[in-house]
C-alpha atoms as a PDB file:
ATOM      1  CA  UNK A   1    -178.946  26.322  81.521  1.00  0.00           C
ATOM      2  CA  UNK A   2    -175.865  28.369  82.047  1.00  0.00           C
ATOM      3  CA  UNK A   3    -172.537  26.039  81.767  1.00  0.00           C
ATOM      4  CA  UNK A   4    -169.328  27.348  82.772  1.00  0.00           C
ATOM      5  CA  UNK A   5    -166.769  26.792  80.741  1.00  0.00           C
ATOM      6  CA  UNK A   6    -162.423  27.620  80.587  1.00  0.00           C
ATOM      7  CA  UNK A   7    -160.674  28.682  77.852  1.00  0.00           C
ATOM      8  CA  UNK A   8    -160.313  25.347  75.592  1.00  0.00           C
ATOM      9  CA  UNK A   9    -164.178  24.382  75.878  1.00  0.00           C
ATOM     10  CA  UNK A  10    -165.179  28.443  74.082  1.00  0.00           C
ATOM     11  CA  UNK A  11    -162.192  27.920  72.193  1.00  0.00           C
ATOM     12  CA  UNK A  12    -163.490  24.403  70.900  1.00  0.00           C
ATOM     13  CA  UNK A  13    -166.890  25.824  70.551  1.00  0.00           C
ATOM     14  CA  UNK A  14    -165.924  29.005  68.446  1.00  0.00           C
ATOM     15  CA  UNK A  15    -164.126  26.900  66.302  1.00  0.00           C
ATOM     16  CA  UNK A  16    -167.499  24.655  65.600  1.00  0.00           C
ATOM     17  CA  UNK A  17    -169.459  28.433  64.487  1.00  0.00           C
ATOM     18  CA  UNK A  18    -171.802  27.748  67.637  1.00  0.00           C
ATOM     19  CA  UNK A  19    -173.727  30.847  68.620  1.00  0.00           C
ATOM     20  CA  UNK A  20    -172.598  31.182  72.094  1.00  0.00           C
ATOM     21  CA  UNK A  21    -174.099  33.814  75.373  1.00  0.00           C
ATOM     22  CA  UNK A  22    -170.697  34.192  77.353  1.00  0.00           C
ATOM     23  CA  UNK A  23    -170.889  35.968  80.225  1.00  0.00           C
ATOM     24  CA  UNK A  24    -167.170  36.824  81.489  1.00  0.00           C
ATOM     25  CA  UNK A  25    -167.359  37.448  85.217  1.00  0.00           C
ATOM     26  CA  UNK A  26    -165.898  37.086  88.235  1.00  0.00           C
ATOM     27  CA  UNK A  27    -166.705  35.175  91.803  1.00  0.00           C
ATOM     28  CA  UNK A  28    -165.766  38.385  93.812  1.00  0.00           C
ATOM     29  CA  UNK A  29    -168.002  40.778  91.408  1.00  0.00           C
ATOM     30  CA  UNK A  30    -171.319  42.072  93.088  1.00  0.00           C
ATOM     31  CA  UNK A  31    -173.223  42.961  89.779  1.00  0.00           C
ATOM     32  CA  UNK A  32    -171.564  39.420  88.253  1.00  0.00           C
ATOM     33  CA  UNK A  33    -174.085  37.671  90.888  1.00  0.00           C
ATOM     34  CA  UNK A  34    -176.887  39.919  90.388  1.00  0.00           C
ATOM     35  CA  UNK A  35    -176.596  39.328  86.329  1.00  0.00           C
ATOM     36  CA  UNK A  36    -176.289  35.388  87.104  1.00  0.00           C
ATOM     37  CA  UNK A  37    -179.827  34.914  88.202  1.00  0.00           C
ATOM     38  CA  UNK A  38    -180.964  36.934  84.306  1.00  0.00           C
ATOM     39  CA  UNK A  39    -178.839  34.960  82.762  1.00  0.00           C
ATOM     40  CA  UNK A  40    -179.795  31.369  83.600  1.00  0.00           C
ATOM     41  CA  UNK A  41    -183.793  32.680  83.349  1.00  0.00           C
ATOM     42  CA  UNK A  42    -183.190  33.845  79.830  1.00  0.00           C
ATOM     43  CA  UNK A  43    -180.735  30.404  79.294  1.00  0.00           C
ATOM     44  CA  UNK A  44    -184.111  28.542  78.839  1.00  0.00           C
ATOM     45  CA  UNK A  45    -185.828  30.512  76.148  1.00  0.00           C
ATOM     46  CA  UNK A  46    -182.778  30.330  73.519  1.00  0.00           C
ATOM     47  CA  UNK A  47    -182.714  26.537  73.499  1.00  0.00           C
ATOM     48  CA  UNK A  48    -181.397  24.951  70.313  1.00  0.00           C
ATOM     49  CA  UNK A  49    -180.692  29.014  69.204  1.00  0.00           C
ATOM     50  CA  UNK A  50    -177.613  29.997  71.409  1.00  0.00           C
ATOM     51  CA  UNK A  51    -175.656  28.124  73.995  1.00  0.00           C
ATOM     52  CA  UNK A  52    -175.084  30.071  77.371  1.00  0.00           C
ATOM     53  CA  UNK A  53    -172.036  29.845  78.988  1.00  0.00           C
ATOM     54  CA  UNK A  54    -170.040  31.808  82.050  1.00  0.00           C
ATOM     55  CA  UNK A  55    -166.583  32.291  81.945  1.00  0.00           C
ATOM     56  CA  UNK A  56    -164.530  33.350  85.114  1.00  0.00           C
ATOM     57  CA  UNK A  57    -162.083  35.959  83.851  1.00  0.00           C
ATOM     58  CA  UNK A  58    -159.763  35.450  86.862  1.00  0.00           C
ATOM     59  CA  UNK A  59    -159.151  31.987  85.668  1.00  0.00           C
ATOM     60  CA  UNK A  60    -159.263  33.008  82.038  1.00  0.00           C
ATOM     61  CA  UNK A  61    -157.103  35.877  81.867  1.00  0.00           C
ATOM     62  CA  UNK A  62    -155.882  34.767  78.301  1.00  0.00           C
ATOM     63  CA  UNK A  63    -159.515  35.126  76.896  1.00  0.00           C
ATOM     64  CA  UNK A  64    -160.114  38.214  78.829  1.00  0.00           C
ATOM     65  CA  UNK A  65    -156.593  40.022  77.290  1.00  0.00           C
ATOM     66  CA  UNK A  66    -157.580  38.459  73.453  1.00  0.00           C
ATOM     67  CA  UNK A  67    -161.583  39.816  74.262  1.00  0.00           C
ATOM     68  CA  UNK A  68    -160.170  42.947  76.261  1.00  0.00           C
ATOM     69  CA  UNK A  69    -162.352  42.460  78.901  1.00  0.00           C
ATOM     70  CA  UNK A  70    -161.600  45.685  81.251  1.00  0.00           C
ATOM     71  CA  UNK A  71    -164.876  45.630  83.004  1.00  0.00           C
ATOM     72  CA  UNK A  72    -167.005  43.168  84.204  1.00  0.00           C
ATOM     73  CA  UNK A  73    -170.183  41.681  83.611  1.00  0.00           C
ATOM     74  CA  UNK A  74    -169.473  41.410  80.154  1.00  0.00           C
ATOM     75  CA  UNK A  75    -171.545  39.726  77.904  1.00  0.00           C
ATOM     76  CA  UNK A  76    -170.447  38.707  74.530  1.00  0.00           C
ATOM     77  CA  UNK A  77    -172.319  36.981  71.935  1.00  0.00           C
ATOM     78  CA  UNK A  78    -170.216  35.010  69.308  1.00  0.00           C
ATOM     79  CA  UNK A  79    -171.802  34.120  65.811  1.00  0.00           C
ATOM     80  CA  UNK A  80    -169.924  31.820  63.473  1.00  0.00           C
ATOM     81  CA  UNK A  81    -166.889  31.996  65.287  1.00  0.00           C
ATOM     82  CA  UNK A  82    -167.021  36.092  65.743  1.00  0.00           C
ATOM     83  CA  UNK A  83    -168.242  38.350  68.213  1.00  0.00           C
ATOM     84  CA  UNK A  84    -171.514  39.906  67.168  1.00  0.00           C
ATOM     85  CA  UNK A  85    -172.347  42.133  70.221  1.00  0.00           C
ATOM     86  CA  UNK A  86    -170.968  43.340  73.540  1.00  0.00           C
ATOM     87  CA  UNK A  87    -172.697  44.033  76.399  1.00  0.00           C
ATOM     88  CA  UNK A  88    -170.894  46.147  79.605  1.00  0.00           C
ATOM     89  CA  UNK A  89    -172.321  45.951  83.387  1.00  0.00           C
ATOM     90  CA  UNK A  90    -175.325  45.157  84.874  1.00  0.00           C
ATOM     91  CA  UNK A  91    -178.744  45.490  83.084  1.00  0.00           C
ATOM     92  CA  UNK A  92    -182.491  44.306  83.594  1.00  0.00           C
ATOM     93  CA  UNK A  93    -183.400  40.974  82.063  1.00  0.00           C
ATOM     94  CA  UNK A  94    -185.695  42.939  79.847  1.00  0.00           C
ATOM     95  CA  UNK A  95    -182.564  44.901  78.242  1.00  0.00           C
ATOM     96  CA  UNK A  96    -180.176  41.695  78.291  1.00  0.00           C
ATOM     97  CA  UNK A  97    -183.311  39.956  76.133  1.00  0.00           C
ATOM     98  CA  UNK A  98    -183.155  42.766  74.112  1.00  0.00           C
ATOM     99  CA  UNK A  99    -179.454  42.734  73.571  1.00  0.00           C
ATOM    100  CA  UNK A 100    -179.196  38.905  72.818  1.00  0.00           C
ATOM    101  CA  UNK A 101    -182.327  39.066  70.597  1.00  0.00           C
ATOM    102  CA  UNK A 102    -180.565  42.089  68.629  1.00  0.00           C
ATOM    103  CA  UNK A 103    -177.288  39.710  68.193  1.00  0.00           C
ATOM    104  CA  UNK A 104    -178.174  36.561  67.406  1.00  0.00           C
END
């Protein structure tokens, strides 16, 4: 399960070294809603490994500057309190299993 969460809750969760999936999108973002679907499929198979969370960069704009998020979907994945890997745009769920599987 993908939870969506604001700037304290990854901000809390960074600081307890959680391995967190963010994807940083946005409501208006055509390939944001075609990655949301991957995302929540692939949620299920990293139980008790990573949690997945969304992050709406319009309503986040802090995290976006400190990430610099210029493009969106972005997905980030955050090891011990640092990012490990960085994901740009749209990709197939095969690729984004890839890419998480790679950085955590």
């Amino acid at each position: 399960m993908v939870q969506k969460i604001d700037s304290a809750a990854f901000r809390a969760a960074l600081g307890e070294g959680k391995t967190l999936v963010v994807d940083f999108y946005a409501d208006w973002c055509g390939p944001c809603r075609m990655l949301a679907p991957v995302m929540e499929r692939l949620s299920d198979g990293y139980a008790g490994k990573a949690e997945f969370c969304k992050m709406d960069v319009d309503d986040n704009p802090d995290i976006a500057r400190e990430y610099s998020i210029m493009s969106i979907p972005c997905v980030m994945v955050f090891k011990n309190g640092a990012l490990a890997g960085k994901n740009v745009g749209f990709v197939p769920q095969e690729a984004m299993k890839d890419f998480i599987d790679k950085n955590i």
